[in-house]
C-alpha atoms as a PDB file:
ATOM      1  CA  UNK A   1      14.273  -9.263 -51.196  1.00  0.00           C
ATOM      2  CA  UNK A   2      11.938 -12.000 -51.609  1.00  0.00           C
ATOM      3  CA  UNK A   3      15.054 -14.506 -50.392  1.00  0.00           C
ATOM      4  CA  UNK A   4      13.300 -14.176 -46.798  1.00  0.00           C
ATOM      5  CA  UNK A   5      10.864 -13.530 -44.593  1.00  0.00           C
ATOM      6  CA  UNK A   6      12.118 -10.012 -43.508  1.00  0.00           C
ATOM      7  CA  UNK A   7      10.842  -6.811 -44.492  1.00  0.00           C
ATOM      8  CA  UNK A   8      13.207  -4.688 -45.549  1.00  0.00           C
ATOM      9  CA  UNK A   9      13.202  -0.828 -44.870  1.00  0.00           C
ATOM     10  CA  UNK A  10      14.791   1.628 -46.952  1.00  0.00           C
ATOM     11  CA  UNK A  11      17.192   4.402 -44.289  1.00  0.00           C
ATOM     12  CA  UNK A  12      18.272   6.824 -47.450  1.00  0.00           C
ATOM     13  CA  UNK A  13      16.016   9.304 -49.303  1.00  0.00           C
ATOM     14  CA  UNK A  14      17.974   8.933 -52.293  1.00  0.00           C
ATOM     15  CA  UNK A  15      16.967   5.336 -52.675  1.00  0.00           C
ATOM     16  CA  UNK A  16      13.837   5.026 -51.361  1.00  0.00           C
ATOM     17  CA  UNK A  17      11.895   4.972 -54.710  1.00  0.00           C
ATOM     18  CA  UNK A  18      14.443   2.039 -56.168  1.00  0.00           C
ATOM     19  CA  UNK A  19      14.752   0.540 -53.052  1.00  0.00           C
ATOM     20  CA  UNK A  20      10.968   0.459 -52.637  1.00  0.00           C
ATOM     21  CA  UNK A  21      10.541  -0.384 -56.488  1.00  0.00           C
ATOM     22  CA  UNK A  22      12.760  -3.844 -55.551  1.00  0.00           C
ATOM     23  CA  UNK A  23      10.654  -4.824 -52.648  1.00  0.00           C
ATOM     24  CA  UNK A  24      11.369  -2.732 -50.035  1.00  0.00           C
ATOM     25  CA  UNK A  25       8.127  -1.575 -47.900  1.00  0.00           C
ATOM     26  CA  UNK A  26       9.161   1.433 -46.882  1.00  0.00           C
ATOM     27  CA  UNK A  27      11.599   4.467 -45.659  1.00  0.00           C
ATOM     28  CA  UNK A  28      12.919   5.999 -42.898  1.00  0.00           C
ATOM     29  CA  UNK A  29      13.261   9.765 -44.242  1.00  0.00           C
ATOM     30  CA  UNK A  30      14.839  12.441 -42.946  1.00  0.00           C
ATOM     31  CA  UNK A  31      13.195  14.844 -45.662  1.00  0.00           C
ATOM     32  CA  UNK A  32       9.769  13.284 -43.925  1.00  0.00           C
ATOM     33  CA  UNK A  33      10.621  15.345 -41.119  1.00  0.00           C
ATOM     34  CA  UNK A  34      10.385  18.641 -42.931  1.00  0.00           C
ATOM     35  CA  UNK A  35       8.135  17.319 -45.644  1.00  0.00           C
ATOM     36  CA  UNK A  36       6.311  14.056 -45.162  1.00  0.00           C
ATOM     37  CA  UNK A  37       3.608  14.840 -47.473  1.00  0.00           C
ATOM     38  CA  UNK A  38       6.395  14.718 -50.557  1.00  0.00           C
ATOM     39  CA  UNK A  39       7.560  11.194 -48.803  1.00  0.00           C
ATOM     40  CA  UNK A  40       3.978   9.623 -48.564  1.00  0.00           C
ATOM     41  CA  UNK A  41       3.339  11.060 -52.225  1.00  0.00           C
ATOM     42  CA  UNK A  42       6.126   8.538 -53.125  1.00  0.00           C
ATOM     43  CA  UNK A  43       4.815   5.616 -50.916  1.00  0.00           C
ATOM     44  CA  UNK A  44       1.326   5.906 -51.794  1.00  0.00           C
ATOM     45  CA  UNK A  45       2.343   5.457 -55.367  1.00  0.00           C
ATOM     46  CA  UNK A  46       4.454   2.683 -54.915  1.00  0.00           C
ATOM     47  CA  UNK A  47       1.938   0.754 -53.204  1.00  0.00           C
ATOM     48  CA  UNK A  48      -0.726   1.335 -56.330  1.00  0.00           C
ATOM     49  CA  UNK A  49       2.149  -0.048 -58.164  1.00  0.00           C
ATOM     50  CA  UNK A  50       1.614   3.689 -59.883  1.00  0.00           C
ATOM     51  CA  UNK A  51       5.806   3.848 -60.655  1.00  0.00           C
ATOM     52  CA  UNK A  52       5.566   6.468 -62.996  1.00  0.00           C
ATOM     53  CA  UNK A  53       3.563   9.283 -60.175  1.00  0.00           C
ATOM     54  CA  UNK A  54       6.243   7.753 -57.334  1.00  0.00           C
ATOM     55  CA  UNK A  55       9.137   8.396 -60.020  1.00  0.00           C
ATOM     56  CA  UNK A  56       8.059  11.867 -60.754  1.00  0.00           C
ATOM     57  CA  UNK A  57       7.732  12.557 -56.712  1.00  0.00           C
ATOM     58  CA  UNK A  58      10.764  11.243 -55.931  1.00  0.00           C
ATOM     59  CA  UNK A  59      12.563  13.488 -59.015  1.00  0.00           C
ATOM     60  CA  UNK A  60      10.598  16.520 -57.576  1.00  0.00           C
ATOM     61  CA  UNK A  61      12.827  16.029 -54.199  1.00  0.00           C
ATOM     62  CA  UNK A  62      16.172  15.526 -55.587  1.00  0.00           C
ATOM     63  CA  UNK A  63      17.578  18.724 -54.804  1.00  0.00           C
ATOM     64  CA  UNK A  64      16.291  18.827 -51.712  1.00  0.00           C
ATOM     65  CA  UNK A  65      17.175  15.811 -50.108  1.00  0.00           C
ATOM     66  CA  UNK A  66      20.824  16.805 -51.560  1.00  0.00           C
ATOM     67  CA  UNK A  67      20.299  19.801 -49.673  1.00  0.00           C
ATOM     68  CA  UNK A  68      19.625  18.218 -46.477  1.00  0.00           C
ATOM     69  CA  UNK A  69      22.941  15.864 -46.586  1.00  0.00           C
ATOM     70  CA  UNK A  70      25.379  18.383 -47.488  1.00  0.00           C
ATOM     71  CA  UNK A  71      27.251  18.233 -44.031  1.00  0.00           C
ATOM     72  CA  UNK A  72      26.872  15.822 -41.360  1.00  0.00           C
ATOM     73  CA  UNK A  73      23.254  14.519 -40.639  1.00  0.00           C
ATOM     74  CA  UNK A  74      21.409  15.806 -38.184  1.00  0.00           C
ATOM     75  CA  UNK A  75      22.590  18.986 -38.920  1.00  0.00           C
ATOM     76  CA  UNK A  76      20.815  20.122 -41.892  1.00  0.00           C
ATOM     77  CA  UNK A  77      17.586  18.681 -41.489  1.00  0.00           C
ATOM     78  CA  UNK A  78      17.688  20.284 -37.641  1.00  0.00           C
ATOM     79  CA  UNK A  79      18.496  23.725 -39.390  1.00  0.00           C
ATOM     80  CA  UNK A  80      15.498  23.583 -42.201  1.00  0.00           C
ATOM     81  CA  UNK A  81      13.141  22.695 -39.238  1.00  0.00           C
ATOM     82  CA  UNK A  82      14.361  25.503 -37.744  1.00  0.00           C
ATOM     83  CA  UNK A  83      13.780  27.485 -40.875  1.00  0.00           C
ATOM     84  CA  UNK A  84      10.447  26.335 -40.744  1.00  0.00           C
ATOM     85  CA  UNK A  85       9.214  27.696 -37.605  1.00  0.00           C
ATOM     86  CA  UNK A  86       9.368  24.197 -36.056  1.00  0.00           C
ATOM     87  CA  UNK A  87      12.339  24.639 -33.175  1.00  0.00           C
ATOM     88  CA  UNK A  88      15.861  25.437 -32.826  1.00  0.00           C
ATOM     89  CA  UNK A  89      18.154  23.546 -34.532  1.00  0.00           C
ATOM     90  CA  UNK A  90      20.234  23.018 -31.263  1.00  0.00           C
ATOM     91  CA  UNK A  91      23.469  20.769 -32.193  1.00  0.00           C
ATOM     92  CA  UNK A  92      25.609  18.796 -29.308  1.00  0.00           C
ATOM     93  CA  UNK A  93      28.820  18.597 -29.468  1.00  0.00           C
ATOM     94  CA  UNK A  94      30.737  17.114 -31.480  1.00  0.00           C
ATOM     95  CA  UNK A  95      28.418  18.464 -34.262  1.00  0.00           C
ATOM     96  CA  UNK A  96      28.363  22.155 -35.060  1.00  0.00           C
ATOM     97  CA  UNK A  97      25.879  24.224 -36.557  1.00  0.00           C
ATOM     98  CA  UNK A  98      25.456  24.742 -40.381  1.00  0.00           C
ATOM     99  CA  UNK A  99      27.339  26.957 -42.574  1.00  0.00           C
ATOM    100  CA  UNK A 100      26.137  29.925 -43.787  1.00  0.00           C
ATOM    101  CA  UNK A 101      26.869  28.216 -46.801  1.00  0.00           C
ATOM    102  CA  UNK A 102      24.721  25.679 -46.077  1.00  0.00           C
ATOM    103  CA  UNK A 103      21.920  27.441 -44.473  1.00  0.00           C
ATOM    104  CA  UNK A 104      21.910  30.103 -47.697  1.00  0.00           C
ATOM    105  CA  UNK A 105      21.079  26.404 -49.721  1.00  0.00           C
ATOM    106  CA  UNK A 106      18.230  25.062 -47.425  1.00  0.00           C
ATOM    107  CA  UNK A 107      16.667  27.961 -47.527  1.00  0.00           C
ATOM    108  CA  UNK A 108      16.798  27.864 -51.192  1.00  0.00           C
ATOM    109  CA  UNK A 109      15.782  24.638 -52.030  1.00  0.00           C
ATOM    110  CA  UNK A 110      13.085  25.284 -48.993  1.00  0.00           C
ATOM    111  CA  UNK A 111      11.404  28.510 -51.222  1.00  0.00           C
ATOM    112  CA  UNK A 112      12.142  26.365 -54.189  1.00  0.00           C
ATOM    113  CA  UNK A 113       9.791  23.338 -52.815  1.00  0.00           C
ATOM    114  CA  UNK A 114       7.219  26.144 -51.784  1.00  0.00           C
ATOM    115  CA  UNK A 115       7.908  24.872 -48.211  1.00  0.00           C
ATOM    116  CA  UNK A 116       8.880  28.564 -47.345  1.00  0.00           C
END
């Protein structure tokens, strides 16, 4: 990343921590939305240069950010804001809303963060 002047921006949860860990200064997070305290816990330590604290953050939200990409984005993330109290997790078409399947999982991995 250093090749240029750019910054460069990390757009997947998944890889923020490596991404950030190679020179990227930041993310753009969809688990932020439901949880941005778990995303800043990663950037904070990233920018002490604290890798082992932003590694164990970022393996504390695995299962969660799988969660929240298990069908088509924004649909997920719009449903676990919805199971947070936040607001309805109203699709337009040509999305549909999640699976019970799906829903049955959020709210899992939701009581499983202690975010519900």
């Amino acid at each position: 990343m250093a090749l240029c002047d750019l910054p460069v921006v990390c757009a997947a949860d998944n890889l923020a921590l490596p991404m950030m860990a190679c020179g990227a200064v930041g993310v753009m997070s969809i688990l932020s939305n439901a949880a941005p305290a778990r995303v800043l816990a990663i950037t904070k330590a990233v920018e002490k240069g604290d890798f082992a604290a932003a590694r164990k953050a970022h393996e504390a939200n695995v299962l969660l950010v799988n969660s929240l990409f298990v069908e088509p984005n924004p649909m997920p993330i719009k449903k676990a804001m919805e199971l947070l109290g936040h607001f309805p997790s109203t699709v337009r078409s040509p999305l549909t809303e999640c699976s019970a399947e799906t829903v049955e999982l959020l709210t899992q991995q939701l009581k499983a963060n202690k975010l519900l």
